[in-house]
C-alpha atoms as a PDB file:
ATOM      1  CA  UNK A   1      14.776 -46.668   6.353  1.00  0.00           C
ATOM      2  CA  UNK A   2      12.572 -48.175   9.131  1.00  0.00           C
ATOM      3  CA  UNK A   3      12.963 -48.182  12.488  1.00  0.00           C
ATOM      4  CA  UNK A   4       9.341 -49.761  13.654  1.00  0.00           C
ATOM      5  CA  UNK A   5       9.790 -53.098  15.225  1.00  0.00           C
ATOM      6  CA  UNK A   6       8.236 -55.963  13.637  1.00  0.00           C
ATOM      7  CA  UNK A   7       4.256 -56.285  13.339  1.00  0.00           C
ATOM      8  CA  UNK A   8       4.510 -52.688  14.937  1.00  0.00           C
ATOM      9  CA  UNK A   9       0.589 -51.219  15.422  1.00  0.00           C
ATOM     10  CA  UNK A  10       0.914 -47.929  14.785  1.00  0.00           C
ATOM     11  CA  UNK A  11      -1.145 -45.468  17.197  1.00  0.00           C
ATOM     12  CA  UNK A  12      -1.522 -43.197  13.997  1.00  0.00           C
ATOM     13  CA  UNK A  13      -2.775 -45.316  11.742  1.00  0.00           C
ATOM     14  CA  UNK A  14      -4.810 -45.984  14.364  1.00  0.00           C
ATOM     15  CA  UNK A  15      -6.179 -42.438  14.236  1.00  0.00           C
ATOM     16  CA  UNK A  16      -6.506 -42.208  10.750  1.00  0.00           C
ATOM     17  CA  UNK A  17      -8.713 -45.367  10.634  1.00  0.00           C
ATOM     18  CA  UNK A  18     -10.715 -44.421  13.437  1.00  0.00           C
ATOM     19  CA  UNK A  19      -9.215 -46.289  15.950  1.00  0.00           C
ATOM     20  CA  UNK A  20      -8.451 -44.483  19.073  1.00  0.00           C
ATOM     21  CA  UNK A  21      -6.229 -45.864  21.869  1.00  0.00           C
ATOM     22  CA  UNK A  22      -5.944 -45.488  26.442  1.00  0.00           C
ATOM     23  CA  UNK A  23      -4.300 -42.107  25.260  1.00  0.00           C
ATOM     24  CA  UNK A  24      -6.957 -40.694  22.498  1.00  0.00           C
ATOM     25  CA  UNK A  25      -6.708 -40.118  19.058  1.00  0.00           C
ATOM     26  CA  UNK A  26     -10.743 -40.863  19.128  1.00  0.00           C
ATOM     27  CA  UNK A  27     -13.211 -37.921  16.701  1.00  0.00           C
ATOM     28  CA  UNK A  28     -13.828 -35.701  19.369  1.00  0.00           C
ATOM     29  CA  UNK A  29      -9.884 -35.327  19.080  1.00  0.00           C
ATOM     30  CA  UNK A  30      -9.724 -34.799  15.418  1.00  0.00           C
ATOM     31  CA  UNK A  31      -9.454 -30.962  14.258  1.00  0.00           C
ATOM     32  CA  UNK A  32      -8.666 -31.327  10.751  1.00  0.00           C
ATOM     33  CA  UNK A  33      -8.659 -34.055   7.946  1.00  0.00           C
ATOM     34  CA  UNK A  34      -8.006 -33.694   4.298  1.00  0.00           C
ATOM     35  CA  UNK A  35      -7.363 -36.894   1.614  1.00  0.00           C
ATOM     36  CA  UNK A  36      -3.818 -36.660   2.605  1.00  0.00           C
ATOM     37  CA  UNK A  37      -3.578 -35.699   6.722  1.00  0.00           C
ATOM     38  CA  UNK A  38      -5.012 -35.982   9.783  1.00  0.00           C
ATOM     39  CA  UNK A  39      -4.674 -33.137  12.149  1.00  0.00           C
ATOM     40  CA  UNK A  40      -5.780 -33.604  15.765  1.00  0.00           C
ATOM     41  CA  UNK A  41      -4.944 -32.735  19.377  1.00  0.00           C
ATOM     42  CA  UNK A  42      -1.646 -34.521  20.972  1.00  0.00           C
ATOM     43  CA  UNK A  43      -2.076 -36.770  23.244  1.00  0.00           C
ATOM     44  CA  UNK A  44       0.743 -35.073  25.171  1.00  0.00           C
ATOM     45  CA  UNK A  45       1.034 -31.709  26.577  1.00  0.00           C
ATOM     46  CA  UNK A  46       3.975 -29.960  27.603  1.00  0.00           C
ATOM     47  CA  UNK A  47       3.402 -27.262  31.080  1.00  0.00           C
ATOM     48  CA  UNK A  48       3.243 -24.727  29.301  1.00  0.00           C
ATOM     49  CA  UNK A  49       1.253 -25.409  25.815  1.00  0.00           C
ATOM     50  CA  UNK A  50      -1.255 -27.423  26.426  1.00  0.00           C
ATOM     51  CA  UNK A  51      -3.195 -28.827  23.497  1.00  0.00           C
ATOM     52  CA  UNK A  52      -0.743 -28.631  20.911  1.00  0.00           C
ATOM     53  CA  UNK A  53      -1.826 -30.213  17.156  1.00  0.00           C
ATOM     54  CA  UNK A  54      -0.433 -32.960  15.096  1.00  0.00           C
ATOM     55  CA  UNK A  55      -0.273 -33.573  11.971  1.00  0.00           C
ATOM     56  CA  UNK A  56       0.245 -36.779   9.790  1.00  0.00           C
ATOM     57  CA  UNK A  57      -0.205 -38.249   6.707  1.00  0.00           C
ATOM     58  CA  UNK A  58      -3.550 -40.486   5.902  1.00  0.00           C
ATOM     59  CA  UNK A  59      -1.053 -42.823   4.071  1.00  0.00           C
ATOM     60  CA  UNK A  60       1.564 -44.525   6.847  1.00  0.00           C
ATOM     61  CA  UNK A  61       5.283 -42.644   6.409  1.00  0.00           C
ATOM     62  CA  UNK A  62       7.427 -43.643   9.056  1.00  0.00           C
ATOM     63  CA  UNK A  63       9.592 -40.543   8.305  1.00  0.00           C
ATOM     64  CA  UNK A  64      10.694 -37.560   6.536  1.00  0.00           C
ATOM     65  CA  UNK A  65      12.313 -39.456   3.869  1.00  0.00           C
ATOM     66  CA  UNK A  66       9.731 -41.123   2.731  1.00  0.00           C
ATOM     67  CA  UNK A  67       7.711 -37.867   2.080  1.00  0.00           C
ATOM     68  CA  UNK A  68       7.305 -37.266  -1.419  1.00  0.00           C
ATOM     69  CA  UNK A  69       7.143 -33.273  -2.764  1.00  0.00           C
ATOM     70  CA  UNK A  70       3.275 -33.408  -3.136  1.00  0.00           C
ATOM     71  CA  UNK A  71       2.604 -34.598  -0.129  1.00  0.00           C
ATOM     72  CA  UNK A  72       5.222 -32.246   1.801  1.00  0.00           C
ATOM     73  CA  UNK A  73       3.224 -29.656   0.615  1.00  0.00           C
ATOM     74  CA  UNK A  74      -0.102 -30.991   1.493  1.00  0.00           C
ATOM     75  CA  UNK A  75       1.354 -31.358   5.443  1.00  0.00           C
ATOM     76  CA  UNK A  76       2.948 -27.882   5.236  1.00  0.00           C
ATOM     77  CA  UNK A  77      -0.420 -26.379   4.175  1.00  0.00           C
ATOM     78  CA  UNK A  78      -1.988 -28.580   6.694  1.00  0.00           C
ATOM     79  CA  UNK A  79       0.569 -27.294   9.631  1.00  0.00           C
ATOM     80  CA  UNK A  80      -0.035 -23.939   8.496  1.00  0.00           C
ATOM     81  CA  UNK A  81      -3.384 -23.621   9.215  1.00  0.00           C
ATOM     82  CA  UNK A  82      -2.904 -25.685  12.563  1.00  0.00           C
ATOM     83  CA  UNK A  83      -0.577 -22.697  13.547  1.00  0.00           C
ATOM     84  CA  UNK A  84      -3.250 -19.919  12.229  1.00  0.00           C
ATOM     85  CA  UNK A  85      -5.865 -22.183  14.056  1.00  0.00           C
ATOM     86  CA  UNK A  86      -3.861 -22.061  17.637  1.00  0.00           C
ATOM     87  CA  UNK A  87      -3.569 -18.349  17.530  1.00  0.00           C
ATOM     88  CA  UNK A  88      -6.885 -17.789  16.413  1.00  0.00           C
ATOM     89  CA  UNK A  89      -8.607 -20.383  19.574  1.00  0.00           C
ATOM     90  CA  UNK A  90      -5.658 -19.476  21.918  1.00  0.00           C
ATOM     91  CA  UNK A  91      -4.669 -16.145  21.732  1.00  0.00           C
ATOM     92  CA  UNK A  92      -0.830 -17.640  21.639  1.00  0.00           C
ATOM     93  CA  UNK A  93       1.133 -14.818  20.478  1.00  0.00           C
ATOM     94  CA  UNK A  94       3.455 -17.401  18.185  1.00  0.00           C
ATOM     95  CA  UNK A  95       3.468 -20.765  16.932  1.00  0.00           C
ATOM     96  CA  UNK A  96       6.574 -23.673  16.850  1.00  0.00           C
ATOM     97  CA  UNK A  97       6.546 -26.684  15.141  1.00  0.00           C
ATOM     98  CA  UNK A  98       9.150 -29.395  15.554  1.00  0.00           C
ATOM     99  CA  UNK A  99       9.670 -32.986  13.569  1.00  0.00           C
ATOM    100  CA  UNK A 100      11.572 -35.665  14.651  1.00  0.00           C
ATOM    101  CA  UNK A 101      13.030 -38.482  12.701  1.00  0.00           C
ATOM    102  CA  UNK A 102      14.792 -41.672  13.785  1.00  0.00           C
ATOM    103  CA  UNK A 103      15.990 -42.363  16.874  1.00  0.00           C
ATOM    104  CA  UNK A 104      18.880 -40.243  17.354  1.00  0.00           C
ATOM    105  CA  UNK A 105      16.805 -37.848  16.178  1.00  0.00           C
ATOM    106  CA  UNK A 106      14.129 -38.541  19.422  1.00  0.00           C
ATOM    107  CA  UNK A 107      11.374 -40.227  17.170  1.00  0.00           C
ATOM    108  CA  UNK A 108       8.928 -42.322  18.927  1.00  0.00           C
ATOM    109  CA  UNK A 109       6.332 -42.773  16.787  1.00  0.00           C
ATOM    110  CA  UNK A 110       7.082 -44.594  13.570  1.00  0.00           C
ATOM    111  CA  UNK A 111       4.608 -42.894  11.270  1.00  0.00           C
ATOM    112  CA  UNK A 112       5.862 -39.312  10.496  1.00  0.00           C
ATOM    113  CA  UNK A 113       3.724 -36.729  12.861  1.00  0.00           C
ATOM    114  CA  UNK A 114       5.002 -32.856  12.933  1.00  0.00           C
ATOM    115  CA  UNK A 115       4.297 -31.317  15.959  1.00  0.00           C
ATOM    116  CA  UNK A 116       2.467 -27.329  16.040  1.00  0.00           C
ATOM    117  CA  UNK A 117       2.788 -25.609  19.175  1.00  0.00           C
ATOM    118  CA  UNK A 118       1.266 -22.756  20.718  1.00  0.00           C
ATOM    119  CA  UNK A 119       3.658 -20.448  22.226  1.00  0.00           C
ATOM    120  CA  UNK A 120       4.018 -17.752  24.693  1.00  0.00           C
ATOM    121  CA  UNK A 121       6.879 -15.290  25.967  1.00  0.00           C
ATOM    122  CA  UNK A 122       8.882 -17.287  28.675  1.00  0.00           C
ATOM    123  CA  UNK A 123       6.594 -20.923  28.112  1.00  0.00           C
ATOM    124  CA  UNK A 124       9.826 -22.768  28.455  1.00  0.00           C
ATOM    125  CA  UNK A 125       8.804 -25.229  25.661  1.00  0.00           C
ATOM    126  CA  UNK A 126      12.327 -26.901  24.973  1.00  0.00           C
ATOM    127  CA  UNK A 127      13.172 -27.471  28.682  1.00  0.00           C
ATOM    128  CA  UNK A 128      10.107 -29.759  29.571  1.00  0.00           C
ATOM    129  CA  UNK A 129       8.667 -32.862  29.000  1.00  0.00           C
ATOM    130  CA  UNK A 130       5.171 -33.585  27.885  1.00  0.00           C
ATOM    131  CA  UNK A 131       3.059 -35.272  30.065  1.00  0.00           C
ATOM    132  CA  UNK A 132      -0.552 -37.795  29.066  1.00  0.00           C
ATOM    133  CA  UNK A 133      -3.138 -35.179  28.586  1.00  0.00           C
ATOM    134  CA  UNK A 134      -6.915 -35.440  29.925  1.00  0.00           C
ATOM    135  CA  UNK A 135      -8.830 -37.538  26.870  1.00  0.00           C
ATOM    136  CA  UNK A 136     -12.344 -34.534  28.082  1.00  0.00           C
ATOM    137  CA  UNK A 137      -9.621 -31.711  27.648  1.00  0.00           C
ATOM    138  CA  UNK A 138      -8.415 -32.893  24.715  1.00  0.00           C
ATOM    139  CA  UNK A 139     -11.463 -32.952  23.224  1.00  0.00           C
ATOM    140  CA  UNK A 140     -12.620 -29.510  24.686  1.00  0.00           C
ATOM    141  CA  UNK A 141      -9.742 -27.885  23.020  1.00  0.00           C
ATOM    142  CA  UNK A 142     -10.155 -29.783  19.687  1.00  0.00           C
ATOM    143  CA  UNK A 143     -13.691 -28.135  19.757  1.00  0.00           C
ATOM    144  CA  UNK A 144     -12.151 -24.399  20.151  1.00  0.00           C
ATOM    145  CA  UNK A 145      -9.835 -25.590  17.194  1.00  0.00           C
ATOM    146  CA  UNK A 146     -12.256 -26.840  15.250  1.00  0.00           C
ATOM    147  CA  UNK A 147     -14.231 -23.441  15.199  1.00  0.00           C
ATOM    148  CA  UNK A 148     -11.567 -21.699  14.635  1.00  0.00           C
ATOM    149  CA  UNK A 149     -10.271 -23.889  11.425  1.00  0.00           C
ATOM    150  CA  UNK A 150     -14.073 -23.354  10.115  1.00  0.00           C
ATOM    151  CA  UNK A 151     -13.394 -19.449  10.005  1.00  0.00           C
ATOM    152  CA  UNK A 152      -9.620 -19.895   8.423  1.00  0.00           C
END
């Protein structure tokens, strides 16, 4: 089942080859990488928790389906530790993560991505839109992540 339009360029491939784009997705971004994901800072933040992480598989999936059980587990450990990662840099008292597939199901990004949130008491999360994130403050919180992954 794809949805990507032909000779799509996909901005997380992108990432995962190195490539970053007028939005990020550059090394300074990058919090996590395994042989199977890429974790990293979105390039989208939402009022109220900023500097959310991303994960995606190395190998382009454009969506859930195509995830087989081996890797599913490799991006559930990997979303795991982006959750104990957030609380750890941010303080957040609680973690969300949220995964969207197809269009009626509000994917934009053709390569499957699962979103981990930082979350606080009354951070209004679902009624808000993100908004293009700072590429420096990006990279300033992928630094706090980073340390904090190295003492997971």
């Amino acid at each position: 089942m794809t949805h990507a339009p032909e000779g799509y360029d996909c901005p997380f491939c992108g990432y995962v080859q190195g490539r970053p784009n007028e939005y990020g997705g550059g090394p300074e971004h990058v919090v996590e990488r395994t042989a199977t994901t890429l974790s990293f800072v979105s390039p989208r933040w939402w009022p109220g928790n900023p500097g959310h992480v991303i994960v995606v598989p190395v190998d382009h999936v454009e969506n859930l389906y195509g995830i087989g059980d081996a890797l599913g587990g490799d991006l559930f450990a990997a979303a795991r530790r982006a959750a104990l990662a957030l609380k750890a840099a941010y303080g957040c008292p609680g973690t969300s993560t949220r995964q969207h597939n197809e269009p009626a199901g509000d994917q934009e990004v053709w390569h499957f991505h699962w979103h981990v949130f930082p979350r606080w008491p009354g951070d209004r999360l679902y009624e808000e839109r993100g908004a293009w994130a700072d590429p420096a403050a990006m990279a300033e919180r992928a630094a706090l992540l980073r340390k904090a992954y190295a003492a997971l």
